[in-house]
Each structure stands twice: as C-alpha cells, then as structure tokens.
N, C-alpha and C. Protein backbone atom coordinates (compact mmCIF):
# COMPACT_ATOMS: atom_id res chain seq x y z
N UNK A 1 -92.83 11.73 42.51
CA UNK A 1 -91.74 10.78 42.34
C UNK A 1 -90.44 11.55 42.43
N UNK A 2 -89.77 11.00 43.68
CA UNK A 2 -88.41 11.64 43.09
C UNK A 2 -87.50 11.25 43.04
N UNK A 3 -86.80 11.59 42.21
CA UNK A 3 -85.17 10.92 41.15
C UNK A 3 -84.27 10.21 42.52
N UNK A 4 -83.67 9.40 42.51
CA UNK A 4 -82.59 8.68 43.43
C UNK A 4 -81.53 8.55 42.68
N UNK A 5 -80.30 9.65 43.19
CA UNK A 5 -79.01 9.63 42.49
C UNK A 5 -78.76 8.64 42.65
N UNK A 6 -77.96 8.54 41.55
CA UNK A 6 -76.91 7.51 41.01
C UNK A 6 -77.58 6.39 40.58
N UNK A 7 -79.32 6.15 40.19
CA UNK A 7 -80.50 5.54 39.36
C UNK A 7 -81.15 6.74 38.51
N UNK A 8 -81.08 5.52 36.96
CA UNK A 8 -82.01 6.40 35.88
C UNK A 8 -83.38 6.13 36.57
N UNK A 9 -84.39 7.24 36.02
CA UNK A 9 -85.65 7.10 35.93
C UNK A 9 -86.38 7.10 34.92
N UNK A 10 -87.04 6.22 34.99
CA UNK A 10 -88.20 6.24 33.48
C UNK A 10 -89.42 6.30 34.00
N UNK A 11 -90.27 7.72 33.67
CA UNK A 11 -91.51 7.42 34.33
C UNK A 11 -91.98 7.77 32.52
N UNK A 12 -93.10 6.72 32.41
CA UNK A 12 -94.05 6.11 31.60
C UNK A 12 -95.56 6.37 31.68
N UNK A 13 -96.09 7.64 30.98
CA UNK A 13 -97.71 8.01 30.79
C UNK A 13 -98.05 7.32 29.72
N UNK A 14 -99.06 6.72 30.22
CA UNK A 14 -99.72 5.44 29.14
C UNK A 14 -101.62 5.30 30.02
N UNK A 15 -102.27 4.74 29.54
CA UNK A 15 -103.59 4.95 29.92
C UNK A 15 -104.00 3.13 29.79
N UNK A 16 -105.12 2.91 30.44
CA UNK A 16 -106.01 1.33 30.26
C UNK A 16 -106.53 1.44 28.89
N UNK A 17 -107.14 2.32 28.55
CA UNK A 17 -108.37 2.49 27.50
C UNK A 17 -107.19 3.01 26.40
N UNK A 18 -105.65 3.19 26.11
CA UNK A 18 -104.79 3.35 25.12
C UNK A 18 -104.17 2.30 24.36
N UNK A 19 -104.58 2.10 23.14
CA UNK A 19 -104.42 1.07 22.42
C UNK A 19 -103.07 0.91 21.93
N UNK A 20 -101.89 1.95 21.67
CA UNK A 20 -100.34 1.17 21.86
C UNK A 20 -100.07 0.80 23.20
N UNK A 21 -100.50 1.75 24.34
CA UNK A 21 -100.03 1.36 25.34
C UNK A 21 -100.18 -0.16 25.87
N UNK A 22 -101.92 -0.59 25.11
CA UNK A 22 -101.64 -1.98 25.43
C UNK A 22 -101.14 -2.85 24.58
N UNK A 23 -100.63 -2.36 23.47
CA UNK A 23 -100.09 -3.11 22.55
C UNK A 23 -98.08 -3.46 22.98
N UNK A 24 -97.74 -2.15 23.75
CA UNK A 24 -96.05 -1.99 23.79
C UNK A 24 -96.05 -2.46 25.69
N UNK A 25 -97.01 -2.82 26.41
CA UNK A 25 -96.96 -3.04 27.98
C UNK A 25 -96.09 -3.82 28.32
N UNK A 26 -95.93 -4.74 27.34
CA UNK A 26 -95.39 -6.56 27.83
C UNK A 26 -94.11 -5.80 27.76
N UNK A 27 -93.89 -5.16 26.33
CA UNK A 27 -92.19 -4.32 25.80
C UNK A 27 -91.62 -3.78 27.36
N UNK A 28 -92.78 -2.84 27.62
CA UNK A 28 -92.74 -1.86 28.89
C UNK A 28 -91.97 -2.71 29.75
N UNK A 29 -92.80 -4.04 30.15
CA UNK A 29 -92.41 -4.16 31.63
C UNK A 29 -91.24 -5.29 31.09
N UNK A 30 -90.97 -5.64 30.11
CA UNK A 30 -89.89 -6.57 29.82
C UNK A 30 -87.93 -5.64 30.11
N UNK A 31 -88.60 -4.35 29.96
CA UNK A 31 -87.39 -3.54 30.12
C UNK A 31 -87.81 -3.10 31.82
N UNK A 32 -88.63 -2.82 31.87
CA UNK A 32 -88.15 -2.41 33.77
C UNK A 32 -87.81 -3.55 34.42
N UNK A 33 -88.15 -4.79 33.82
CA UNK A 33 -87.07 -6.51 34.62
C UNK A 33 -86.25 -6.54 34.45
N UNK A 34 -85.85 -5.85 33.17
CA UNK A 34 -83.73 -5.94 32.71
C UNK A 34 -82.74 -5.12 33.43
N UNK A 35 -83.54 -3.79 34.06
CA UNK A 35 -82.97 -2.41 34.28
C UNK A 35 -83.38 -2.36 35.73
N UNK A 36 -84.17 -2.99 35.93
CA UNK A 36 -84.41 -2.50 37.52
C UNK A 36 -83.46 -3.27 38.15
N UNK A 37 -82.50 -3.82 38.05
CA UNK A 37 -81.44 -4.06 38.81
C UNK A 37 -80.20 -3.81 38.63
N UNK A 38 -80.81 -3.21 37.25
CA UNK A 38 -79.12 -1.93 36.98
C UNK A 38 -79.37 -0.78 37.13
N UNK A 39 -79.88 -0.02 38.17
CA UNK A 39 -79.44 0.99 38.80
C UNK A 39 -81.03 1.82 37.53
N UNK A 40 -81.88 1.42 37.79
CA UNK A 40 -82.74 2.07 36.97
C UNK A 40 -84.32 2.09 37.68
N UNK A 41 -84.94 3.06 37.84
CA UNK A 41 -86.58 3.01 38.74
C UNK A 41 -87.52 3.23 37.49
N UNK A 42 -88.84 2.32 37.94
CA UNK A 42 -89.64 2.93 36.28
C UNK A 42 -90.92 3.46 37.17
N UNK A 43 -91.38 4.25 36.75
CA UNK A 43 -93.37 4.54 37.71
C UNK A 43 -93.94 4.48 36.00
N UNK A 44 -95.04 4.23 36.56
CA UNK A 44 -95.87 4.21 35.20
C UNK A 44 -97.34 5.32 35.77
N UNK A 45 -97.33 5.67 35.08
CA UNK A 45 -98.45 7.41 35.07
C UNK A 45 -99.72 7.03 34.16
N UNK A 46 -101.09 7.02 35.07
CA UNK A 46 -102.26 6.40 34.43
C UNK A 46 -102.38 8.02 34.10
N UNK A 47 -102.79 8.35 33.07
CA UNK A 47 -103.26 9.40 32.51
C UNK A 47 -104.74 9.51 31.62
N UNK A 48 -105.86 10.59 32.41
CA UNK A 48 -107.21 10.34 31.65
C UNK A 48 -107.91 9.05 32.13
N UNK A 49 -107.34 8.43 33.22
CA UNK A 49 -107.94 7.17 33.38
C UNK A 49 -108.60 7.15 34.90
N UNK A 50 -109.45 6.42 35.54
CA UNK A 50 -110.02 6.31 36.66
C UNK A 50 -109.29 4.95 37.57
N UNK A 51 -109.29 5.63 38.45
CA UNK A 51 -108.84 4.66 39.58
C UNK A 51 -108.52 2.95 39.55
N UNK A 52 -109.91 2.67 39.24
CA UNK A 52 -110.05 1.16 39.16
C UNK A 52 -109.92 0.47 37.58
N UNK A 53 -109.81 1.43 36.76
CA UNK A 53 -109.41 0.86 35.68
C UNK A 53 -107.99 0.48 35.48
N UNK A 54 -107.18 1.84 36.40
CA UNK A 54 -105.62 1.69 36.24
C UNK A 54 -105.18 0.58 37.46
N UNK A 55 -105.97 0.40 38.07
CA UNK A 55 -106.07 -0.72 39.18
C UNK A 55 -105.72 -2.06 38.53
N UNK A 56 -106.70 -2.40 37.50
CA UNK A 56 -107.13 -3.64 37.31
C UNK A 56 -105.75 -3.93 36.00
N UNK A 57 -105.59 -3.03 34.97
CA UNK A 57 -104.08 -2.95 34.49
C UNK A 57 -103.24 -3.30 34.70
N UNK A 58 -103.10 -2.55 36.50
CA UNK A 58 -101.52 -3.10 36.59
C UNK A 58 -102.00 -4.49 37.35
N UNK A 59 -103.01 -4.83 37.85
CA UNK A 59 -102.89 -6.18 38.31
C UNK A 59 -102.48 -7.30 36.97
N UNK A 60 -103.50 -6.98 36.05
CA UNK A 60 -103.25 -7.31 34.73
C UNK A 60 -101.84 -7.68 33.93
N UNK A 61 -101.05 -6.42 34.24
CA UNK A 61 -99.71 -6.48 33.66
C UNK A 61 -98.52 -6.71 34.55
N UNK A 62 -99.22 -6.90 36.26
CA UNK A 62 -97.84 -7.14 37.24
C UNK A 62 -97.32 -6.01 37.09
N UNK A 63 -97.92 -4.54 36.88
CA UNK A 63 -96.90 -3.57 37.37
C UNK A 63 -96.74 -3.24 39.12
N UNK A 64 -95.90 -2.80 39.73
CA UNK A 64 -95.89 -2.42 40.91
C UNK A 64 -95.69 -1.07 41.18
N UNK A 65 -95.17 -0.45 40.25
CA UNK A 65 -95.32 1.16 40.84
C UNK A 65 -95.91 1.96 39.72
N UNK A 66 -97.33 2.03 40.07
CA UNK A 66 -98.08 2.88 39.16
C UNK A 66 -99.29 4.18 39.79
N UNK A 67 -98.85 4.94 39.21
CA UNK A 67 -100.10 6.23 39.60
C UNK A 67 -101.03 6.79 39.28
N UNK A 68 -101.72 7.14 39.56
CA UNK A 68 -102.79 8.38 38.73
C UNK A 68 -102.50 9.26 38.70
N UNK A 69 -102.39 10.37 37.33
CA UNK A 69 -102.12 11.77 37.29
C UNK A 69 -102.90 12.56 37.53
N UNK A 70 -102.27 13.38 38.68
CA UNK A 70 -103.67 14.46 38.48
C UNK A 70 -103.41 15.72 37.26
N UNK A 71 -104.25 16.67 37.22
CA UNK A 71 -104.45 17.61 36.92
C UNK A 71 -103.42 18.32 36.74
N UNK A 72 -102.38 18.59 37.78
CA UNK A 72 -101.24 19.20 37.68
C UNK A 72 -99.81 18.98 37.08
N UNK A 73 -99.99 17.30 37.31
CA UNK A 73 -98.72 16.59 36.85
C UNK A 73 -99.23 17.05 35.18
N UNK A 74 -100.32 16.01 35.00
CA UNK A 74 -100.41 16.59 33.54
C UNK A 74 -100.02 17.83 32.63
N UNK A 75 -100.50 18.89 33.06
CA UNK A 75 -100.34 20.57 32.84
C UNK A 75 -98.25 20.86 32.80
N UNK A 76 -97.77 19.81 34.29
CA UNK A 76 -96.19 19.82 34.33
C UNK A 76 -95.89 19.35 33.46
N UNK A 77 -96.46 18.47 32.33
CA UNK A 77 -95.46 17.41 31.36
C UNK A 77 -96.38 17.75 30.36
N UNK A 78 -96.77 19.05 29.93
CA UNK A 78 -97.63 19.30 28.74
C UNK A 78 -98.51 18.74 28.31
N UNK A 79 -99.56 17.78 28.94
CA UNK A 79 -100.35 16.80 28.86
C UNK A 79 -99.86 16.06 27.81
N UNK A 80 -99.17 15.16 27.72
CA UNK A 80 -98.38 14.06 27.20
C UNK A 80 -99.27 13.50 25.98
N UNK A 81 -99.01 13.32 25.11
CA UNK A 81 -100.03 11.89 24.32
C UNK A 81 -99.17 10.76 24.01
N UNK A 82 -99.94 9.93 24.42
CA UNK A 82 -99.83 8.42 24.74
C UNK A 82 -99.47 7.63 23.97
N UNK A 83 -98.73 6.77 24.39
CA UNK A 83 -97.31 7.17 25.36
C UNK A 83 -96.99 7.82 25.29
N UNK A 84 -96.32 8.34 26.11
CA UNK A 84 -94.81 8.90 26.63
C UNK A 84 -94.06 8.49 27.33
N UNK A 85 -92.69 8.74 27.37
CA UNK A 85 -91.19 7.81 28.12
C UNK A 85 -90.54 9.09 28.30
N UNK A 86 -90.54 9.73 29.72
CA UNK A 86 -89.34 10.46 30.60
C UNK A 86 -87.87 9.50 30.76
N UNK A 87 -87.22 9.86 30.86
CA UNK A 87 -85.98 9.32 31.00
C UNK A 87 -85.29 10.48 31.79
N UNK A 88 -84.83 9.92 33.10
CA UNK A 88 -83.67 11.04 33.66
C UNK A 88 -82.21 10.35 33.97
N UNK A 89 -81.19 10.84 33.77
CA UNK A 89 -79.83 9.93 34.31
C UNK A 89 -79.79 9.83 35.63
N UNK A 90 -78.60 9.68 35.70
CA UNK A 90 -77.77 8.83 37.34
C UNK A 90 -78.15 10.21 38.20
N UNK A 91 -78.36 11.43 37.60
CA UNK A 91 -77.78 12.42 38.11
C UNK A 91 -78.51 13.18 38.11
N UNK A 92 -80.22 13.08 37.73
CA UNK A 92 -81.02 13.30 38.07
C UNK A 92 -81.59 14.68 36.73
N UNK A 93 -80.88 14.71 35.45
CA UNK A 93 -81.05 15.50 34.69
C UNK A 93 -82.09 14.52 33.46
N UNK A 94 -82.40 15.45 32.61
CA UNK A 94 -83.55 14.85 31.65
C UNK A 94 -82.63 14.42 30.62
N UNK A 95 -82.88 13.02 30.39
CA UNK A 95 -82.03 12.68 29.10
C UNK A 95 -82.82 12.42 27.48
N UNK A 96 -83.67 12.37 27.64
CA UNK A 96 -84.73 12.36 26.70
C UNK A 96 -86.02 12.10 27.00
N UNK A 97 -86.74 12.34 26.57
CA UNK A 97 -88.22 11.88 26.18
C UNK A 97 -88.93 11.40 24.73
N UNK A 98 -89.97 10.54 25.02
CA UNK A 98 -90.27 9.97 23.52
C UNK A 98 -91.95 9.72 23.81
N UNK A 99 -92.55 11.11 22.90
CA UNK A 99 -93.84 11.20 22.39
C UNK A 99 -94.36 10.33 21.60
N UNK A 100 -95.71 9.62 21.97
CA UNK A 100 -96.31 8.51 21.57
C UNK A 100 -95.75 7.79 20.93
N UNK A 101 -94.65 7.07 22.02
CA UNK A 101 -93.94 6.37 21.64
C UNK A 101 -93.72 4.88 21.24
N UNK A 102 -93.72 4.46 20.19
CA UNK A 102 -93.60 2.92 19.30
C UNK A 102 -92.39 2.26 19.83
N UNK A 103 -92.59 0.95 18.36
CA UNK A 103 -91.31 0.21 18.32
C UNK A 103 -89.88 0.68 18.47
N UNK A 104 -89.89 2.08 17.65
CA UNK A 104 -88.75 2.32 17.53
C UNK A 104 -88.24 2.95 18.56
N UNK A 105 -89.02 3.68 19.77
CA UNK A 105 -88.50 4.43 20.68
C UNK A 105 -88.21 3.23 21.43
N UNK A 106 -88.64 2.09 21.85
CA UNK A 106 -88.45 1.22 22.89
C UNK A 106 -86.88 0.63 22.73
N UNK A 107 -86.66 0.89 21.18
CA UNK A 107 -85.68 -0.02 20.98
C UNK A 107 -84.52 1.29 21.53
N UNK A 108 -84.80 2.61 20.90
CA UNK A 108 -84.14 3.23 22.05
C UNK A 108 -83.43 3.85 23.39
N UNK A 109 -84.91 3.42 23.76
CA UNK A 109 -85.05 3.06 25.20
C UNK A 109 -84.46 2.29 25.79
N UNK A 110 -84.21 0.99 24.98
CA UNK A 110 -83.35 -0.16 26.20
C UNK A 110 -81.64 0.11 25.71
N UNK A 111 -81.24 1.08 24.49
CA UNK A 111 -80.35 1.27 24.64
C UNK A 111 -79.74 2.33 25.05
N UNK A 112 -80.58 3.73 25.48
CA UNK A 112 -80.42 5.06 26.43
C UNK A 112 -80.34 3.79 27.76
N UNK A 113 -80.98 3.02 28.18
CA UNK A 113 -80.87 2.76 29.67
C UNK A 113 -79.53 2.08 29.65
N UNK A 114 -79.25 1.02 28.48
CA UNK A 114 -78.06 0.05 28.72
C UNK A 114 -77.08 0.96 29.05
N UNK A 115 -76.91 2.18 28.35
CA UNK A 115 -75.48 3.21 28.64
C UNK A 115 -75.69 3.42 29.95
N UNK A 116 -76.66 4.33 29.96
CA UNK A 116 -76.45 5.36 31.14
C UNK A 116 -76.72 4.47 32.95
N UNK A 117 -76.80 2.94 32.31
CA UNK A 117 -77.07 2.49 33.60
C UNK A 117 -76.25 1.76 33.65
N UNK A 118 -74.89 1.37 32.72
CA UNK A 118 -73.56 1.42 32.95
C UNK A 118 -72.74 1.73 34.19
N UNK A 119 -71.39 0.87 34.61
CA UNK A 119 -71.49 1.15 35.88
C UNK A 119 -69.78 2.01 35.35
C-alpha cells in the first residue's frame, strides 16, 4: 500500500476469527464512509487468517479494500495484536497507532482523522 500525498491513511489489522474486531467493524467502516471523502484511504489487513475467510468478511461487512498479510508485512509492523490502527498524515508520516484497539481508540480515531483531514 502506498501513502497518496495530501490523503491520511489508516491501514487496519484485524482478523475474521477476532472477536473485537467483529465487535468494532460496523465502528470501522462507519468512519472510512465519513473520511473517505475527506481526503482519507483505509486498507484493512487480514492477519493469521486464510483467504476465504477474509473473503467472506469483507463481503459480509462491504469492505472494498482489504488484504492478506503475509509473513513479512507482519514481522514490518511487529506482528500487531488485534486490532491495530496505523494512521499516516497528508504527508505521508506516522501519526499514531493504536494497539488492540477499543472504544476509546475509535473515538480517537475519528478525531486524529477530523484534524488532519482538515482542509
């Protein structure tokens, strides 16, 4: 995935078989509908999971840009635990991250994006 100046990025490791992840998804994709047209991209990162499970998920949840991690991405992002929320600015630098992340990071989350996706 790579960053598009002058759009935040939120890429999102979360799994099928992860029980906040399916508890905070609806949260998930309720903020990539608010932000994806303010200057914001989200990928969502199946992690530990098989093909057709992360398949049937995002059909499940209407995601559209979702991946499987391999081996390496994982090892790049310290093998994450679930959730996790990357956040990069306009400008392609890391603005936070939030480890198995809840209620309270989301509520963070939509207000790191409201700023930084400020025009």
């Amino acid at each position: 995935v790579e960053p598009v100046k002058g759009r935040a990025t939120v890429v999102i490791f979360l799994a099928s078989w992860c029980e906040p992840c399916q508890q905070m998804i609806q949260e998930f994709h309720a903020i990539e509908q608010r932000y994806r047209r303010l200057a914001a991209d989200f990928v969502f990162v199946f992690a530990h999971d098989t093909k057709d499970d992360a398949q049937g998920f995002m059909r499940e949840y209407a995601i559209e840009s979702g991946m499987l991690a391999t081996h390496d991405v994982l090892k790049a992002f310290h093998n994450p635990e679930l959730p996790t929320i990357y956040v990069g600015d306009r400008h392609g630098w890391l603005a936070t991250r939030y480890v198995k992340a809840g209620a309270p990071e989301l509520k963070k989350l939509d207000g790191l994006l409201r700023d930084i996706t400020a025009l």
